[in-house]
N, C-alpha and C. Protein backbone atom coordinates (compact mmCIF):
# COMPACT_ATOMS: atom_id res chain seq x y z
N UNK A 1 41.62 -27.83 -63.21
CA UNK A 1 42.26 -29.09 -63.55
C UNK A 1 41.40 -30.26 -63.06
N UNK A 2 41.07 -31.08 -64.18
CA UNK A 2 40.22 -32.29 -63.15
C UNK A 2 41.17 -33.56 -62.71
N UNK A 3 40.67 -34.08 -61.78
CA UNK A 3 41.35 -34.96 -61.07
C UNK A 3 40.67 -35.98 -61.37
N UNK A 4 41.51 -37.58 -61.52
CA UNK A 4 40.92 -38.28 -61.14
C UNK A 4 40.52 -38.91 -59.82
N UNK A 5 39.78 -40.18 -60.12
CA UNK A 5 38.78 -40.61 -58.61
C UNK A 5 40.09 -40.92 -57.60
N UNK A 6 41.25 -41.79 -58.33
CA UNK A 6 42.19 -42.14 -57.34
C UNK A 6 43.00 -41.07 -56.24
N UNK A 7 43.11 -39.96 -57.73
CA UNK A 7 43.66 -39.04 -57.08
C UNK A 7 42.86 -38.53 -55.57
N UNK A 8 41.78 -38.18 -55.95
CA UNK A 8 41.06 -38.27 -54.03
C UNK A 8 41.21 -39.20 -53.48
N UNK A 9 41.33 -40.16 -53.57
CA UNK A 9 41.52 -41.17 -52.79
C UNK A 9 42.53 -41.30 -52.36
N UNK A 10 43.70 -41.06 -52.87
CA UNK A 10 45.15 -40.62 -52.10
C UNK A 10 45.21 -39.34 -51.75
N UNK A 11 44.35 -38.17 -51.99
CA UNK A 11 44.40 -37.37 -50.50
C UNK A 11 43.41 -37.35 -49.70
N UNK A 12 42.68 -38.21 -49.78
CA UNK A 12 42.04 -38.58 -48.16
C UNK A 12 42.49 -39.54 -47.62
N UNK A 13 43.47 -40.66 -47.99
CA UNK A 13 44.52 -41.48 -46.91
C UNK A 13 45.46 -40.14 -46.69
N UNK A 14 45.89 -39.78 -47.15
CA UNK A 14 47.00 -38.63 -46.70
C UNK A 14 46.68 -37.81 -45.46
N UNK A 15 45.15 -37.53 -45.12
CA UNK A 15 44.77 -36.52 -44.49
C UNK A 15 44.03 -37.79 -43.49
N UNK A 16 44.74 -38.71 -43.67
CA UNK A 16 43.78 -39.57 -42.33
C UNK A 16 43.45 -39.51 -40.98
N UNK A 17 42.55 -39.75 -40.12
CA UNK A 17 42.66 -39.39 -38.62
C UNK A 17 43.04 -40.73 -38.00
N UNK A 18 44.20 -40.09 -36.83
CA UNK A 18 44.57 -41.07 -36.23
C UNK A 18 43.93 -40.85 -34.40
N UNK A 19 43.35 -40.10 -34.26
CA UNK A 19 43.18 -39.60 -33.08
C UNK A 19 42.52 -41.27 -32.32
N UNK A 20 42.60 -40.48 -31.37
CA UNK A 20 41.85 -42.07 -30.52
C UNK A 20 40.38 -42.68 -31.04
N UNK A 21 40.49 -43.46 -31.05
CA UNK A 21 38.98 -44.64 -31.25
C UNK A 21 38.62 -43.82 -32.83
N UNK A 22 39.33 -43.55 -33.61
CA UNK A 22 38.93 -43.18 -35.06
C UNK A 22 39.08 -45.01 -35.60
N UNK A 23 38.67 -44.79 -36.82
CA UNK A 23 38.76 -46.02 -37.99
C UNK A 23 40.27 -46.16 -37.71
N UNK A 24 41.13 -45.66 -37.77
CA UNK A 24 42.61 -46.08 -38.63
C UNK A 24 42.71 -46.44 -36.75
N UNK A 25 42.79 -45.84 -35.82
CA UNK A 25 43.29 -46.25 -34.65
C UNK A 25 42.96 -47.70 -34.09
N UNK A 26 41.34 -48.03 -34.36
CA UNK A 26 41.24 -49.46 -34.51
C UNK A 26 41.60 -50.22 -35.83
N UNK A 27 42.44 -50.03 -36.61
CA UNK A 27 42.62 -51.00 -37.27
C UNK A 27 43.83 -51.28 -36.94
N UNK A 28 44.59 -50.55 -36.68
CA UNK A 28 46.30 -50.33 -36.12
C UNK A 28 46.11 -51.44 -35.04
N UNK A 29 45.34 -51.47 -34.03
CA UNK A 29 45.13 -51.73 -32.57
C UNK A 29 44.91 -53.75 -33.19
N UNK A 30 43.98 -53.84 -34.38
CA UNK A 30 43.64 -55.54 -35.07
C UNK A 30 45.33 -55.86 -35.85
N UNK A 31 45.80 -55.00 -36.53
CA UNK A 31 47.13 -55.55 -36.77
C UNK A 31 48.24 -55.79 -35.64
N UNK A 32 48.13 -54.85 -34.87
CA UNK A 32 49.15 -55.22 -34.34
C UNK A 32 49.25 -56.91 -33.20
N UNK A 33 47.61 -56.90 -33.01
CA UNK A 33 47.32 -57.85 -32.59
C UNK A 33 47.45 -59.21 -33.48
N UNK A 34 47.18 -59.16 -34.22
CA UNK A 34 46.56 -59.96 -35.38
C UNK A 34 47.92 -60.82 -35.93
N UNK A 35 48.28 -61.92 -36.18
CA UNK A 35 49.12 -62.53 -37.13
C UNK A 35 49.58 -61.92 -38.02
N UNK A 36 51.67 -62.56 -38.02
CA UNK A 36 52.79 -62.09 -39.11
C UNK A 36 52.25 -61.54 -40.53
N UNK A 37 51.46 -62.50 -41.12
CA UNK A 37 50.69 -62.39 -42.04
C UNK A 37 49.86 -62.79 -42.18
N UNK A 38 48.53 -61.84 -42.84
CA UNK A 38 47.00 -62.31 -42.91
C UNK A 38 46.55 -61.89 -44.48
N UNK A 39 45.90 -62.59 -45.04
CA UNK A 39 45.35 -62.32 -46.50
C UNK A 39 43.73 -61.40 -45.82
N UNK A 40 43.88 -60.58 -46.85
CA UNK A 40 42.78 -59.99 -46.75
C UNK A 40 41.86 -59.59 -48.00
N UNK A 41 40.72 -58.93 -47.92
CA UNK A 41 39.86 -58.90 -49.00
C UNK A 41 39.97 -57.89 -50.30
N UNK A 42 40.83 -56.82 -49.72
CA UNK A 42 40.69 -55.34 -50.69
C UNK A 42 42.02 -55.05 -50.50
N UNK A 43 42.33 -54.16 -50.95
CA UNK A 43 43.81 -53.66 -50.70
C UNK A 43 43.20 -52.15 -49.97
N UNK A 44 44.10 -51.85 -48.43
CA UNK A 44 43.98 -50.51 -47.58
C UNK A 44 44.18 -49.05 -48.84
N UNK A 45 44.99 -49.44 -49.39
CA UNK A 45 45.28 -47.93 -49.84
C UNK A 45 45.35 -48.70 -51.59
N UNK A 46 43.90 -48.45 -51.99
CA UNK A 46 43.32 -49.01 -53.49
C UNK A 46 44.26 -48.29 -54.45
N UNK A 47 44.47 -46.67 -54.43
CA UNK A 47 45.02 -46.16 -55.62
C UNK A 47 47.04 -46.57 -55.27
N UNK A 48 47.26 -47.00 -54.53
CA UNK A 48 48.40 -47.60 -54.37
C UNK A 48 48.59 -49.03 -55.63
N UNK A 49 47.78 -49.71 -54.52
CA UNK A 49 47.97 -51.38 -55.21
C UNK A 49 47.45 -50.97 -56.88
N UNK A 50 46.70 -50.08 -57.04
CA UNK A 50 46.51 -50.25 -58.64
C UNK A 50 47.26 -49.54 -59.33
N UNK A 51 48.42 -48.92 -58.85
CA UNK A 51 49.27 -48.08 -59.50
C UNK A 51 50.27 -49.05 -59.78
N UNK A 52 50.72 -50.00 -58.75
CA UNK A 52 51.69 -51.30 -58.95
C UNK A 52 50.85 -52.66 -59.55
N UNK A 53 49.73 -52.14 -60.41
CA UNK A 53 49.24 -53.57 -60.83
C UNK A 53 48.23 -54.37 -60.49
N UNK A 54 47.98 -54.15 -59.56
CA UNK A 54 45.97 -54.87 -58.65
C UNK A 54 45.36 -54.57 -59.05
N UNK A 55 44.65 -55.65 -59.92
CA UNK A 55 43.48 -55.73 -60.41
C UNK A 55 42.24 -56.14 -59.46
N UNK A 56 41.02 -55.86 -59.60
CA UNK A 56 40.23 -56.49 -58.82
C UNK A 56 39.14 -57.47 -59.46
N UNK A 57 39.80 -58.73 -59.65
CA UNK A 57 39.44 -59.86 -60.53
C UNK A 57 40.55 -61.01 -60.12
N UNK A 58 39.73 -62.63 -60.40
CA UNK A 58 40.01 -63.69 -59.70
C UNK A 58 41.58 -63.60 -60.37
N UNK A 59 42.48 -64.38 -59.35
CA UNK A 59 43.75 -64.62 -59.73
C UNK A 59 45.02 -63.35 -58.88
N UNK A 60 44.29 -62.23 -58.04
CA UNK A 60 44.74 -60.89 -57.11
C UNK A 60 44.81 -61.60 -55.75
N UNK A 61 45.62 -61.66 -55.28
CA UNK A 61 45.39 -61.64 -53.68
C UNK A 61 46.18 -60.58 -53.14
N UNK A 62 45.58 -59.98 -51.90
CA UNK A 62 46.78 -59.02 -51.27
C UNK A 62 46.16 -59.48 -49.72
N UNK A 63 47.77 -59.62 -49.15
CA UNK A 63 48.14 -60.37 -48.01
C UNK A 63 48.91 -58.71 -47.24
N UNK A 64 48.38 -59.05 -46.19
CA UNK A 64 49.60 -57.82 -45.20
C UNK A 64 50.19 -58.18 -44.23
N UNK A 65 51.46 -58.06 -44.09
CA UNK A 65 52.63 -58.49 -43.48
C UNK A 65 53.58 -57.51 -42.91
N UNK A 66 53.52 -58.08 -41.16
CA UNK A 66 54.07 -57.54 -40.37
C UNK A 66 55.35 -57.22 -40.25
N UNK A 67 56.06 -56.30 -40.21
CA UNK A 67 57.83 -56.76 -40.09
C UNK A 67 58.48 -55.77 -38.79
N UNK A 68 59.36 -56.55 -37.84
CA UNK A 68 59.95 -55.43 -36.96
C UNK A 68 60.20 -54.21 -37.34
N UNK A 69 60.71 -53.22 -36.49
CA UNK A 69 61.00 -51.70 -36.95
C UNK A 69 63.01 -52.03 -35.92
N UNK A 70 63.42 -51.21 -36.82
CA UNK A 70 64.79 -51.08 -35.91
C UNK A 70 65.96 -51.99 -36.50
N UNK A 71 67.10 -51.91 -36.05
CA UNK A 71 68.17 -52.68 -36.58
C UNK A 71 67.88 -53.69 -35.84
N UNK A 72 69.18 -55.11 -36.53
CA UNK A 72 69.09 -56.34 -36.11
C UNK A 72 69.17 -56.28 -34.00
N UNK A 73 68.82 -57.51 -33.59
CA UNK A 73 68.75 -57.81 -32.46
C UNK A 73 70.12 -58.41 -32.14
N UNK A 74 71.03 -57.82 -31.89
CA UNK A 74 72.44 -58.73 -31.79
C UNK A 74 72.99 -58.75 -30.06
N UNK A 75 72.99 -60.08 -30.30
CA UNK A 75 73.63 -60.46 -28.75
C UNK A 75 74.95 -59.23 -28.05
N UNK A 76 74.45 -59.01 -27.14
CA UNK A 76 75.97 -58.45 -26.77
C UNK A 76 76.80 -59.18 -26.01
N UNK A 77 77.85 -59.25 -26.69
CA UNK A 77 79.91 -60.54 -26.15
C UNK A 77 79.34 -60.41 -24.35
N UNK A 78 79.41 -61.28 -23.81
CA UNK A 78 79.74 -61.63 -22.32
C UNK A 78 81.31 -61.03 -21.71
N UNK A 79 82.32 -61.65 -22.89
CA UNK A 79 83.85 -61.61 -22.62
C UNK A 79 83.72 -60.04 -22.71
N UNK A 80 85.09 -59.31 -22.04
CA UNK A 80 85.10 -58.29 -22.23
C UNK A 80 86.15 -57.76 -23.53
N UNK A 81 85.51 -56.87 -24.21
CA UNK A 81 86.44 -55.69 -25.04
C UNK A 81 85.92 -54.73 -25.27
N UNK A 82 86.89 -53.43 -25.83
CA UNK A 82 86.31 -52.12 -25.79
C UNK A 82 84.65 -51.59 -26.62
N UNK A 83 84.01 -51.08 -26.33
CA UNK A 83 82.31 -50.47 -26.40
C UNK A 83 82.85 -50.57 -27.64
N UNK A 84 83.92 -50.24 -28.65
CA UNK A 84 83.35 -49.86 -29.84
C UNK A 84 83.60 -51.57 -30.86
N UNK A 85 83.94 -52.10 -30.33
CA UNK A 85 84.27 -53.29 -30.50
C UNK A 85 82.90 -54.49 -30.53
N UNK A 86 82.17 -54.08 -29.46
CA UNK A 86 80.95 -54.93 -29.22
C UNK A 86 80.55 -55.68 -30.22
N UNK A 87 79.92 -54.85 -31.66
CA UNK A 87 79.24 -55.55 -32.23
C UNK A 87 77.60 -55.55 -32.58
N UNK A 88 77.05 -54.72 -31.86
CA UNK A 88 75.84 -54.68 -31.05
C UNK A 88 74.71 -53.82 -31.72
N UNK A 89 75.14 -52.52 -31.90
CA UNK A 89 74.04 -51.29 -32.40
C UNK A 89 74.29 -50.86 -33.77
N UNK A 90 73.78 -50.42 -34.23
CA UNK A 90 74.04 -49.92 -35.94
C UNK A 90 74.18 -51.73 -36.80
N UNK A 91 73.93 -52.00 -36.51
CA UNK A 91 73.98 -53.18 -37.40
C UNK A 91 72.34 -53.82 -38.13
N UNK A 92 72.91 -53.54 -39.16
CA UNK A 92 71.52 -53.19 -40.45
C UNK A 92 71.54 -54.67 -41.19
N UNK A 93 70.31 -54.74 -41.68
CA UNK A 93 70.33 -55.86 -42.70
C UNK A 93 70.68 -54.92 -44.56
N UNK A 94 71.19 -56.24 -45.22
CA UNK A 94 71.54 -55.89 -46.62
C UNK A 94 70.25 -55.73 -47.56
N UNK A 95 69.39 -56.06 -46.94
CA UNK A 95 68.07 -55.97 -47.67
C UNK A 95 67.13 -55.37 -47.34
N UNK A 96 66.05 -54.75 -47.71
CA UNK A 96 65.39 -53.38 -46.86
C UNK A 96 64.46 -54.25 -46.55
N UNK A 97 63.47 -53.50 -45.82
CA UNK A 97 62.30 -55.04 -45.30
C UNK A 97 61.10 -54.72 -46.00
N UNK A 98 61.19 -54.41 -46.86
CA UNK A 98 59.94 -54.20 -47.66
C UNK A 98 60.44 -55.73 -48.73
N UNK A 99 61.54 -55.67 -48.97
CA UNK A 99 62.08 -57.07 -49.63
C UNK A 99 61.98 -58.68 -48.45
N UNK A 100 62.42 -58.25 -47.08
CA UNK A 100 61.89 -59.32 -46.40
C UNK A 100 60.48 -59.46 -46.32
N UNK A 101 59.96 -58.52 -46.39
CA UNK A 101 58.17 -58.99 -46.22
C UNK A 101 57.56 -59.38 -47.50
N UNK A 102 58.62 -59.06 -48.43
CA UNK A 102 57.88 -59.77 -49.60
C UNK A 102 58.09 -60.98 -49.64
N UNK A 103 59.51 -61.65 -49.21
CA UNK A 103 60.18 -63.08 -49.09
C UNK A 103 59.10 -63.71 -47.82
N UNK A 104 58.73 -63.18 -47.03
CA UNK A 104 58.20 -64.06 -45.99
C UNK A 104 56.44 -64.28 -46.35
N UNK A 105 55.74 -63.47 -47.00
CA UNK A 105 54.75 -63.76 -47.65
C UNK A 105 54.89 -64.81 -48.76
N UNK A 106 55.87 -64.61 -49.16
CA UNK A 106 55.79 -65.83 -50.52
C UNK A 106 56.25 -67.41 -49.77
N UNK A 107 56.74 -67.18 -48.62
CA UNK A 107 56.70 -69.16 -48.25
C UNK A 107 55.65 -69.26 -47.50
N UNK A 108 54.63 -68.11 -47.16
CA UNK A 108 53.52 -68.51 -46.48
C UNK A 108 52.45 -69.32 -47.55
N UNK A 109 52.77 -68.51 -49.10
CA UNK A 109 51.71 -68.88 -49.89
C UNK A 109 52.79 -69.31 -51.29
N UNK A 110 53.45 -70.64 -50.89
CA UNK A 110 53.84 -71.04 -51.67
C UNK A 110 53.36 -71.47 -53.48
N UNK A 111 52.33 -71.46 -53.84
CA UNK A 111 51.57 -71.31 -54.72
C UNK A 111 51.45 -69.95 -55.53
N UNK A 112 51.78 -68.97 -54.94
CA UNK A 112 51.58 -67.59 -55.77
C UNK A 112 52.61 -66.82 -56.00
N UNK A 113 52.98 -65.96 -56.84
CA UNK A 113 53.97 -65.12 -57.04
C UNK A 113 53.86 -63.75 -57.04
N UNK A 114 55.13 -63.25 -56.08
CA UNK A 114 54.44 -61.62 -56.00
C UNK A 114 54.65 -60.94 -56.95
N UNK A 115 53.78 -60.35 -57.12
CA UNK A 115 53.88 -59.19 -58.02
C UNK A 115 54.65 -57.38 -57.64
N UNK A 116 54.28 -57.13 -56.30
CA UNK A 116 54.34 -56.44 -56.05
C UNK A 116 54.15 -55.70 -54.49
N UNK A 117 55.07 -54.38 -53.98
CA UNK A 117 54.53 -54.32 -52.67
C UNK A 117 54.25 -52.76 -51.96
N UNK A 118 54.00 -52.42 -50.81
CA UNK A 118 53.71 -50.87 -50.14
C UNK A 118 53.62 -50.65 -48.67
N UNK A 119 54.27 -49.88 -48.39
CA UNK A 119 53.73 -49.89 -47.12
C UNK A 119 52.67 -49.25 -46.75
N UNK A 120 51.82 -49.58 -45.55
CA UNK A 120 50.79 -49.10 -45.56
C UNK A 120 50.50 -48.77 -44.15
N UNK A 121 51.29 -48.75 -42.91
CA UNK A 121 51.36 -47.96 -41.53
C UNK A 121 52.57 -48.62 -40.76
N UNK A 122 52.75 -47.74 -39.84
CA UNK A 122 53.83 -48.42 -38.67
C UNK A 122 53.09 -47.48 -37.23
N UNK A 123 53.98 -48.67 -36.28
CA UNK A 123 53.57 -48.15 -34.83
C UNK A 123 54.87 -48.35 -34.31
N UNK A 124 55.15 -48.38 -33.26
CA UNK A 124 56.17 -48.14 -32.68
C UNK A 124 57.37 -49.03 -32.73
N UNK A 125 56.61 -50.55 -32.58
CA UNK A 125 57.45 -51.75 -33.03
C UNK A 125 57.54 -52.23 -34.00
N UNK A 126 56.04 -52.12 -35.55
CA UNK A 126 56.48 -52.72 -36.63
C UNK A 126 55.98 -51.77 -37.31
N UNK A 127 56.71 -52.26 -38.93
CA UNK A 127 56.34 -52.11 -40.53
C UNK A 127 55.33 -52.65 -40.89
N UNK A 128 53.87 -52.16 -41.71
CA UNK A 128 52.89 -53.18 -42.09
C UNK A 128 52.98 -52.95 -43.31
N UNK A 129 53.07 -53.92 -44.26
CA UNK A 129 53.08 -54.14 -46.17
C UNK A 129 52.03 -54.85 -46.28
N UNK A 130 51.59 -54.33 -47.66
CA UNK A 130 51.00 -55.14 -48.12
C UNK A 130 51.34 -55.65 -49.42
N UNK A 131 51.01 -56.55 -49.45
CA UNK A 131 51.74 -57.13 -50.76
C UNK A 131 50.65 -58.23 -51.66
N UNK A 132 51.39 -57.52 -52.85
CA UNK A 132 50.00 -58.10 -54.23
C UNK A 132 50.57 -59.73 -54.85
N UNK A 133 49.98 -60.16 -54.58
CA UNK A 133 50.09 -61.78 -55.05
C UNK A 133 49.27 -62.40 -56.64
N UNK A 134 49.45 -63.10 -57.03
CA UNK A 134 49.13 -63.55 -58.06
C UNK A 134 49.19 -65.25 -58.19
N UNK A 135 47.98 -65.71 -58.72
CA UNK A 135 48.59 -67.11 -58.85
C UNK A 135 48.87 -67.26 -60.57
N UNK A 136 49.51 -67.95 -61.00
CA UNK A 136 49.73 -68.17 -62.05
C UNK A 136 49.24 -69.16 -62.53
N UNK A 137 48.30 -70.03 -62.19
CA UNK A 137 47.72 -70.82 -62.64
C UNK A 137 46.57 -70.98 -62.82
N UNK A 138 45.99 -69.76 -62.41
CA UNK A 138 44.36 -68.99 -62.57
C UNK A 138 44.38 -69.02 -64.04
N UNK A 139 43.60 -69.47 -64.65
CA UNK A 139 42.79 -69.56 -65.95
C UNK A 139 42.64 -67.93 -66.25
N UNK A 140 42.28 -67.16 -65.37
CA UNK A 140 41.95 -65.68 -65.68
C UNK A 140 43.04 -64.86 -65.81
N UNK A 141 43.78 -65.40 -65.10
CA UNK A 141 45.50 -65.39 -65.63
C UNK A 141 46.22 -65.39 -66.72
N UNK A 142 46.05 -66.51 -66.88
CA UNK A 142 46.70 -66.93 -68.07
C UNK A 142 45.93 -66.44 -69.24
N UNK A 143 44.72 -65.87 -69.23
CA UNK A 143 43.78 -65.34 -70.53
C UNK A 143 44.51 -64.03 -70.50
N UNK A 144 44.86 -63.33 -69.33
CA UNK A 144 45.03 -62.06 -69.53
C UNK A 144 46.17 -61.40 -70.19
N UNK A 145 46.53 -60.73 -71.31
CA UNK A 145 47.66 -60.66 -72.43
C UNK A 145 48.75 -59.48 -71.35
N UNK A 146 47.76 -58.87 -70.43
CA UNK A 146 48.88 -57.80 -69.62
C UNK A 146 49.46 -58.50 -68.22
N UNK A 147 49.25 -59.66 -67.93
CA UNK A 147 49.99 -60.29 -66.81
C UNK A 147 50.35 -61.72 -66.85
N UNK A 148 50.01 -62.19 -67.94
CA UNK A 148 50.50 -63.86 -68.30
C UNK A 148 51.90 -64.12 -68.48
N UNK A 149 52.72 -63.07 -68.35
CA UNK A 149 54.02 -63.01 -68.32
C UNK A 149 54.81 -63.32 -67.43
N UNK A 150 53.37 -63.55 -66.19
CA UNK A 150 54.27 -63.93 -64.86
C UNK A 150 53.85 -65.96 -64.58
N UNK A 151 53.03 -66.49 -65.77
CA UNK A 151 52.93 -67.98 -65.75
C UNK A 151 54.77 -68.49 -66.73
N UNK A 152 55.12 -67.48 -67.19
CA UNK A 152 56.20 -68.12 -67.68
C UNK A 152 56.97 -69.16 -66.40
N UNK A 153 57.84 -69.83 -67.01
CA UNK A 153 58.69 -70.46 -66.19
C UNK A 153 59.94 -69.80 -65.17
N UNK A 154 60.27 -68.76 -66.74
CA UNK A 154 61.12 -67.55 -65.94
C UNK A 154 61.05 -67.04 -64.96
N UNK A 155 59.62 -66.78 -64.83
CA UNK A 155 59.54 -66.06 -63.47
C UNK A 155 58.96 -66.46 -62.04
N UNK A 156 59.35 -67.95 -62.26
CA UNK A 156 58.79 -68.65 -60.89
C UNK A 156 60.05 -67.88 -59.74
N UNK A 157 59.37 -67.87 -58.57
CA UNK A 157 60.34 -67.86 -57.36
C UNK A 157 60.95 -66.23 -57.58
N UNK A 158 60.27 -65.15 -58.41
CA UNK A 158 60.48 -64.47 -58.56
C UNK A 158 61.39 -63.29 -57.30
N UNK A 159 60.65 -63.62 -56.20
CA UNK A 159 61.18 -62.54 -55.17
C UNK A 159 62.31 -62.78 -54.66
N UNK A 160 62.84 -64.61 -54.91
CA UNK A 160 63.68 -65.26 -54.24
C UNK A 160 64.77 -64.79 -55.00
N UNK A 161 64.87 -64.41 -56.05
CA UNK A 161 65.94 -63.98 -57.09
C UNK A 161 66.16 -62.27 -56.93
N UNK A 162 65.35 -61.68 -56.02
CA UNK A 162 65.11 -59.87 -56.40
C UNK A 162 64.56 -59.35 -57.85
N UNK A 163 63.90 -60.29 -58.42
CA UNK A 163 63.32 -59.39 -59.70
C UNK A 163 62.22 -58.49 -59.36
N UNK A 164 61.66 -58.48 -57.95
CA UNK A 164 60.81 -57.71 -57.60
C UNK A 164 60.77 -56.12 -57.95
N UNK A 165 60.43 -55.06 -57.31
CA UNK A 165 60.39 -53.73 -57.25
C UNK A 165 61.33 -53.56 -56.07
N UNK A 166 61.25 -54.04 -54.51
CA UNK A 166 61.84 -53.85 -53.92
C UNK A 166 63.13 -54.97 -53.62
N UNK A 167 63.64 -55.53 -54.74
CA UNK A 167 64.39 -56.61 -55.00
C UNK A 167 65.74 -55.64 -55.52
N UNK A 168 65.32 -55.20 -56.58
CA UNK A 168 65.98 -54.39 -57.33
C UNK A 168 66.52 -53.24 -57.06
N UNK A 169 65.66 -52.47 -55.99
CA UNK A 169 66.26 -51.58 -55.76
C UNK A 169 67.24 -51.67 -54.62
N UNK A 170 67.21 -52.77 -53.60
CA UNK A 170 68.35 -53.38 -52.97
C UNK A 170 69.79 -53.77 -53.58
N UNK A 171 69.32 -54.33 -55.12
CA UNK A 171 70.54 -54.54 -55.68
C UNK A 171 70.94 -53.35 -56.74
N UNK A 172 70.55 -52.15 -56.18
CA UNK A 172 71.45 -51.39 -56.92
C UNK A 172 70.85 -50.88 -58.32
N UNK A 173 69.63 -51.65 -59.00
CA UNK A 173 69.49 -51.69 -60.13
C UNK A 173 68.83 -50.53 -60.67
N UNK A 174 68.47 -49.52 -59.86
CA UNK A 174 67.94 -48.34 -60.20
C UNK A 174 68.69 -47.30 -60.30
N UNK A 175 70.01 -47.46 -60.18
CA UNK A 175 70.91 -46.54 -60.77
C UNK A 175 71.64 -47.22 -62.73
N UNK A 176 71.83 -45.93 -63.19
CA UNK A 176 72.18 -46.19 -64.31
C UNK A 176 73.57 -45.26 -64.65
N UNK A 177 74.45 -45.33 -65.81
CA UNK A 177 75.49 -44.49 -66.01
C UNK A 177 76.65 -45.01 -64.87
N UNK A 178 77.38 -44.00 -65.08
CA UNK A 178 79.30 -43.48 -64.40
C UNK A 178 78.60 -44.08 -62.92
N UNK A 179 79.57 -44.99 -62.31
CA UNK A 179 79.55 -45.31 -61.08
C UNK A 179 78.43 -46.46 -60.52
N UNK A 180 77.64 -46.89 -61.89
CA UNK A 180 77.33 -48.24 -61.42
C UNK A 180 77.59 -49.33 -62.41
N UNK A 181 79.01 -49.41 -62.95
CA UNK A 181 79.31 -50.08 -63.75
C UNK A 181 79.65 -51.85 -63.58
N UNK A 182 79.35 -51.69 -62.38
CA UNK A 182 79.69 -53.68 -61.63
C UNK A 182 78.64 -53.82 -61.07
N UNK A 183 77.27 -53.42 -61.30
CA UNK A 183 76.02 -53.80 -60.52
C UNK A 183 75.38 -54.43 -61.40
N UNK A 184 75.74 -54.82 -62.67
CA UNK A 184 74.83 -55.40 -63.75
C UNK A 184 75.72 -56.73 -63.89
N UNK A 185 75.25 -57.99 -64.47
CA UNK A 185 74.25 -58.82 -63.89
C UNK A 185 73.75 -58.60 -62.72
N UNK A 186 74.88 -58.53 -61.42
CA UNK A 186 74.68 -58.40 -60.32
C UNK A 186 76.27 -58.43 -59.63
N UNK A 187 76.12 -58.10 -58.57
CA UNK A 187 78.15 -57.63 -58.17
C UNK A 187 78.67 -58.96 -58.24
N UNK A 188 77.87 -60.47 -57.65
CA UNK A 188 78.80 -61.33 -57.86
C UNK A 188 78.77 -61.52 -59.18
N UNK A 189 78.34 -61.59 -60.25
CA UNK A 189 78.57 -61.69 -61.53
C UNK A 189 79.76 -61.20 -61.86
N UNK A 190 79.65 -60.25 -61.45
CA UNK A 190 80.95 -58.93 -61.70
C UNK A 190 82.26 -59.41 -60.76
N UNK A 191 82.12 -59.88 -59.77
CA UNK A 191 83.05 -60.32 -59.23
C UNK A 191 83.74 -61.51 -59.63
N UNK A 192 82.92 -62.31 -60.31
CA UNK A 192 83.59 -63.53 -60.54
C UNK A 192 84.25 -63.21 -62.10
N UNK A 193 83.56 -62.59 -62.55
CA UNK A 193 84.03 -62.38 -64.07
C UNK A 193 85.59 -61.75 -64.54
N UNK A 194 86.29 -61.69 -63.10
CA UNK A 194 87.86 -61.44 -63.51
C UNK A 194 88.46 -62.69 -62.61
């Protein structure tokens, strides 16, 4: 069976070394150090970003962005009431953070719209994404007949709405049939509509 080039290329990230002072251990060691979010030159894991759309031509940016690991940080009550009452542990956000790291990259680079996102390592305290950007006002853009769809008007502020990949699947939208019959427009749609 022949393979293609990507295909090796996603099993040699798969089979990566993490052992001490390898490549991936110092790069882990610059992110974690390194700023919330940093734009960078290539995308870490190539047959990824080009499976969701990265091209490597003007008008691509991919930015990687840090995000905590763990549930929310919630104060615990001073006053007293019973442990199960607190408030405190198990308390999750409604949105997965592959959707916050896409929202917090896009007000860093107010000018571009994401296209798309992946994760690409964790350590003990965070999530690292990377995420594919686009400007829409790149000339090379707008020539191109397979992504000029994102200079429409429609799709400004795209992530801010969940039309993303990981937008959508927060809201439910990847189920179809018996039992997701109030998730389309979206539940408040559905809610207001009686």
């Amino acid at each position: 069976m022949v393979k293609s080039g990507y295909k090796y290329i996603a099993e040699t990230f798969e089979k990566h070394d993490n052992s001490y002072d390898s490549e991936n251990w110092k790069r882990m060691i610059d992110l974690r150090r390194g700023p919330t979010t940093v734009r960078i030159n290539k995308p870490t894991k190539l047959h990824r970003a080009r499976a969701l759309g990265y091209k490597a031509k003007q008008g691509y940016i991919v930015a990687i962005t840090k995000i905590r690991r763990g549930t929310m940080a919630k104060i615990r009550p001073k006053m007293g009431r019973k442990a199960g009452n607190l408030g405190v542990n198990k308390i999750t956000t409604k949105k997965n953070l592959r959707w916050i790291a896409e929202e917090r990259t896009a007000k860093k680079y107010p000018n571009l719209q994401v296209l798309n996102s992946y994760k690409v390592a964790s350590d003990g305290k965070s999530h690292y994404f990377e995420v594919i950007l686009i400007d829409p006002d790149h000339p090379v853009i707008k020539a191109d007949p397979n992504i000029n769809w994102i200079s429409r008007n429609n799709n400004t502020q795209r992530v801010f709405r969940g039309l993303t990949s990981a937008g959508k699947k927060t809201r439910g939208l990847r189920r179809k049939g018996k039992g997701s019959e109030k998730i389309r427009p979206s539940l408040r749609a559905n809610r207001n509509r009686h």
